[in-house]
Protein backbone atom coordinates (compact mmCIF):
# COMPACT_ATOMS: atom_id res chain seq x y z
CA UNK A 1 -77.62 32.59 5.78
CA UNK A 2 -76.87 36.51 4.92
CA UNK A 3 -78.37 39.50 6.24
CA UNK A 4 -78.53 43.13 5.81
CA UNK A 5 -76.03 44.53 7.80
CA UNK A 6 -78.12 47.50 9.25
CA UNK A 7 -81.12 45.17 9.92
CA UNK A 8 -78.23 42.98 11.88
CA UNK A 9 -77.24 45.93 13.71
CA UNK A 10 -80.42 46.95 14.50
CA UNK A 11 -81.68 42.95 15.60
CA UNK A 12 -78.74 43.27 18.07
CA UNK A 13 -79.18 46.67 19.32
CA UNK A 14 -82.82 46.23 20.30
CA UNK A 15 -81.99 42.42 21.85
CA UNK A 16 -83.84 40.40 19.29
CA UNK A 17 -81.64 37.34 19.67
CA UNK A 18 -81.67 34.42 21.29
CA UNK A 19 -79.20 33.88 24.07
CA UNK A 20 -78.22 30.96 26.36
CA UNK A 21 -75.87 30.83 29.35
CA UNK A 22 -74.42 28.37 31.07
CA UNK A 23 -71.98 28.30 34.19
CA UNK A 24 -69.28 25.27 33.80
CA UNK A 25 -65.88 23.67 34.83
CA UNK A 26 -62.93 24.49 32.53
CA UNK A 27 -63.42 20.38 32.48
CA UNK A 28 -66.75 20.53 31.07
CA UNK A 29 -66.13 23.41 28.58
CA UNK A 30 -63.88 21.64 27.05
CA UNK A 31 -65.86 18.13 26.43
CA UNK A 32 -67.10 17.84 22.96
CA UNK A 33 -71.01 17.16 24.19
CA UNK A 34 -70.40 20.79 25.22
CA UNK A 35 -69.12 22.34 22.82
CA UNK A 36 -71.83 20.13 20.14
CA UNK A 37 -74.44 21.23 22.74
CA UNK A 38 -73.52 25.27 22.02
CA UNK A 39 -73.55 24.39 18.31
CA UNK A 40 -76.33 22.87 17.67
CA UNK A 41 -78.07 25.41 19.44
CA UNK A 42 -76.96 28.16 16.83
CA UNK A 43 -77.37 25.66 14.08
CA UNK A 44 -81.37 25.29 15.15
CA UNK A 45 -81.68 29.31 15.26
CA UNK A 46 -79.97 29.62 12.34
CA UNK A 47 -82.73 27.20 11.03
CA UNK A 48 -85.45 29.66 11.93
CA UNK A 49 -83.82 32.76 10.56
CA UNK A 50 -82.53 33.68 13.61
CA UNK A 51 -79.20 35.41 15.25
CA UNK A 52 -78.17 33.98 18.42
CA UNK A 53 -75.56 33.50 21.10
CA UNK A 54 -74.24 30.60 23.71
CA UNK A 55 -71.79 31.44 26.75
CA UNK A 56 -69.87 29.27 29.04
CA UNK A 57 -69.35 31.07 31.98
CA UNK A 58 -65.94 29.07 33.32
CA UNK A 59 -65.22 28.70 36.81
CA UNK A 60 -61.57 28.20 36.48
CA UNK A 61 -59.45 27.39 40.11
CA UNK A 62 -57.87 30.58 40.13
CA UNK A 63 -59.11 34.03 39.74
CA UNK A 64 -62.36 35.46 38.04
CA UNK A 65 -64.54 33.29 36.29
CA UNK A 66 -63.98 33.54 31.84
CA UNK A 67 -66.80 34.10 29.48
CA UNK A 68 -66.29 31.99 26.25
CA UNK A 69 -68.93 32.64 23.72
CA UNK A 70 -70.26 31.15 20.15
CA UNK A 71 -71.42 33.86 18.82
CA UNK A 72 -73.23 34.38 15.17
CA UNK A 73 -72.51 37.65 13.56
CA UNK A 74 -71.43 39.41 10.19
CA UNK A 75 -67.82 40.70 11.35
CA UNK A 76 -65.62 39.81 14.18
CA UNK A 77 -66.27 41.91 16.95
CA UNK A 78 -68.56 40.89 19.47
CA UNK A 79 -71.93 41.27 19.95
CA UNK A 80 -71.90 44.29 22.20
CA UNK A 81 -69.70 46.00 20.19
CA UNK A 82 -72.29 45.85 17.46
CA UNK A 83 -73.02 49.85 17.03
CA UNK A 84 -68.50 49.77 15.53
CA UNK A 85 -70.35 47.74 13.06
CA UNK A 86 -71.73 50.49 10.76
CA UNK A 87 -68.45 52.58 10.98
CA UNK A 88 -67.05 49.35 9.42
CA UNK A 89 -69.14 48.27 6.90
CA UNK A 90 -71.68 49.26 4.56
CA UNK A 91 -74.92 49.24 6.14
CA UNK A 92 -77.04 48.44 2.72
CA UNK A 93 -74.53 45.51 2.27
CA UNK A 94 -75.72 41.80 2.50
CA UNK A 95 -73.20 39.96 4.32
CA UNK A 96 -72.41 36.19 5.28
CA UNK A 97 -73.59 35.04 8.75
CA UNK A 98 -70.60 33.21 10.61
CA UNK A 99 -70.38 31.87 14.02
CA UNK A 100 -67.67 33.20 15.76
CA UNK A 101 -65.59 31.89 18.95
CA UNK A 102 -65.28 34.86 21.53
CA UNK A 103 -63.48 34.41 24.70
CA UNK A 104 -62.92 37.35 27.74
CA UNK A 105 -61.02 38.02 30.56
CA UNK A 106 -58.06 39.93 32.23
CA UNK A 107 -55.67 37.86 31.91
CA UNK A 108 -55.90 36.71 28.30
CA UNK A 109 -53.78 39.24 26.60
CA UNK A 110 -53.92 42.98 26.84
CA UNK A 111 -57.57 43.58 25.36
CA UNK A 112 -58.96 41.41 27.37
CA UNK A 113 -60.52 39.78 24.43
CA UNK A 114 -60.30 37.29 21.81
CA UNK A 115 -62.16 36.59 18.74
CA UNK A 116 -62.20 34.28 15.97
CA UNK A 117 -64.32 32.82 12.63
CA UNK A 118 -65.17 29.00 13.58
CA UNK A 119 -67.47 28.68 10.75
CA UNK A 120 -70.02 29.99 8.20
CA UNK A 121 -73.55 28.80 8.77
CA UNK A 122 -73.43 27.07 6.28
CA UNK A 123 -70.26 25.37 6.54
CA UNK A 124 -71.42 24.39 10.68
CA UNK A 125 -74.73 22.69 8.66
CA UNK A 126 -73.05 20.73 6.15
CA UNK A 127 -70.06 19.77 8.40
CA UNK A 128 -70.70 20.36 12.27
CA UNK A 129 -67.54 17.86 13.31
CA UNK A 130 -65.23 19.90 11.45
CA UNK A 131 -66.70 23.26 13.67
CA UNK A 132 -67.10 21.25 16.57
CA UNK A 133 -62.93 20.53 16.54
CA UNK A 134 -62.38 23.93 15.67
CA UNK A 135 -63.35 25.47 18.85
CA UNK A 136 -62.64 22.46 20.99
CA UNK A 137 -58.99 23.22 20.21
CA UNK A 138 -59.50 27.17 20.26
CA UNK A 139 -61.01 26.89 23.55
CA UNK A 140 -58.52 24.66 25.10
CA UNK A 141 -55.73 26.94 23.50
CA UNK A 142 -57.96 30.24 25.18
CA UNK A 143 -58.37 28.65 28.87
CA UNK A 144 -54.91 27.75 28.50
CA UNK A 145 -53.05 30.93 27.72
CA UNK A 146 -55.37 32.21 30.58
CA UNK A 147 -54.17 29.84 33.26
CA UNK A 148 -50.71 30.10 32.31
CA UNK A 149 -50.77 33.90 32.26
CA UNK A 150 -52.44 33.78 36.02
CA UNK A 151 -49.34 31.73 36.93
CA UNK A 152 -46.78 33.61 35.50
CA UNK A 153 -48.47 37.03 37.36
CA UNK A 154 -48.11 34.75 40.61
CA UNK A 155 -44.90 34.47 40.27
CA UNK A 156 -43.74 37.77 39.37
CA UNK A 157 -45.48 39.12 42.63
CA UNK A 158 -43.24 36.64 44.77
């Protein structure tokens, strides 16, 4: 699927597409029916032309809950952040709709933020297992580096 990148912009800016939140368990975040589950629902809005977004809100044991996020887009910055777009790229360009894996919170690194390509639209149609792994892993790796930073600010405050 491409798109125009100011008609992307401008789909974003004025909310026009579809979203889906859930609240889970690091636990259930991380189980593949999950993760298929957030997939498949950008897969079917893909189907119908459509940009779109899933979040896992993750109540994690210690400190504030995580937002992890599919996410399709054009570029890798989050949706939010979608008016940096046109300082980036050319607004009359087509561009290549990707889903993207975005995950925030304090205690991930210093932005706060992290985002990465899982797959092209295309590439999550013809081979949704492959996509599926892919941000199994990068979620596990995210929630990880999150816990393990929480611990090691525990421990400095002793």
């Amino acid at each position: 699927m491409k798109i125009n990148v100011q008609t992307f912009v401008d789909q974003i800016l004025a909310d026009k597409f579809q979203t889906k939140k859930e609240t889970v368990t690091v636990k259930q975040v991380e189980e593949t029916k999950a993760i298929e589950a957030g997939l498949k629902y950008l897969s079917d809005n893909a189907n119908k032309n459509e940009l779109s977004q899933f979040e896992w809100i993750v109540k994690v044991p210690a400190g504030e809950n995580v937002s992890v996020r599919l996410e399709t887009s054009v570029i890798n910055l989050p949706l939010m952040n979608s008016k940096t777009i046109t300082k980036i790229l050319d607004v009359n360009e087509e561009r290549e709709v990707n889903v993207y894996l975005v995950c925030e919170a304090a205690d991930l690194n210093r932005s706060g933020l992290r985002i990465d390509q899982c797959a092209s639209l295309t590439s999550l149609a013809d081979d949704p297992d492959s996509a599926g792994k892919m941000a199994k892993e990068w979620i596990t790796t995210q929630l990880t580096t999150i816990e393990s930073n929480r611990a090691a600010a525990k421990e400095e405050k002793k």
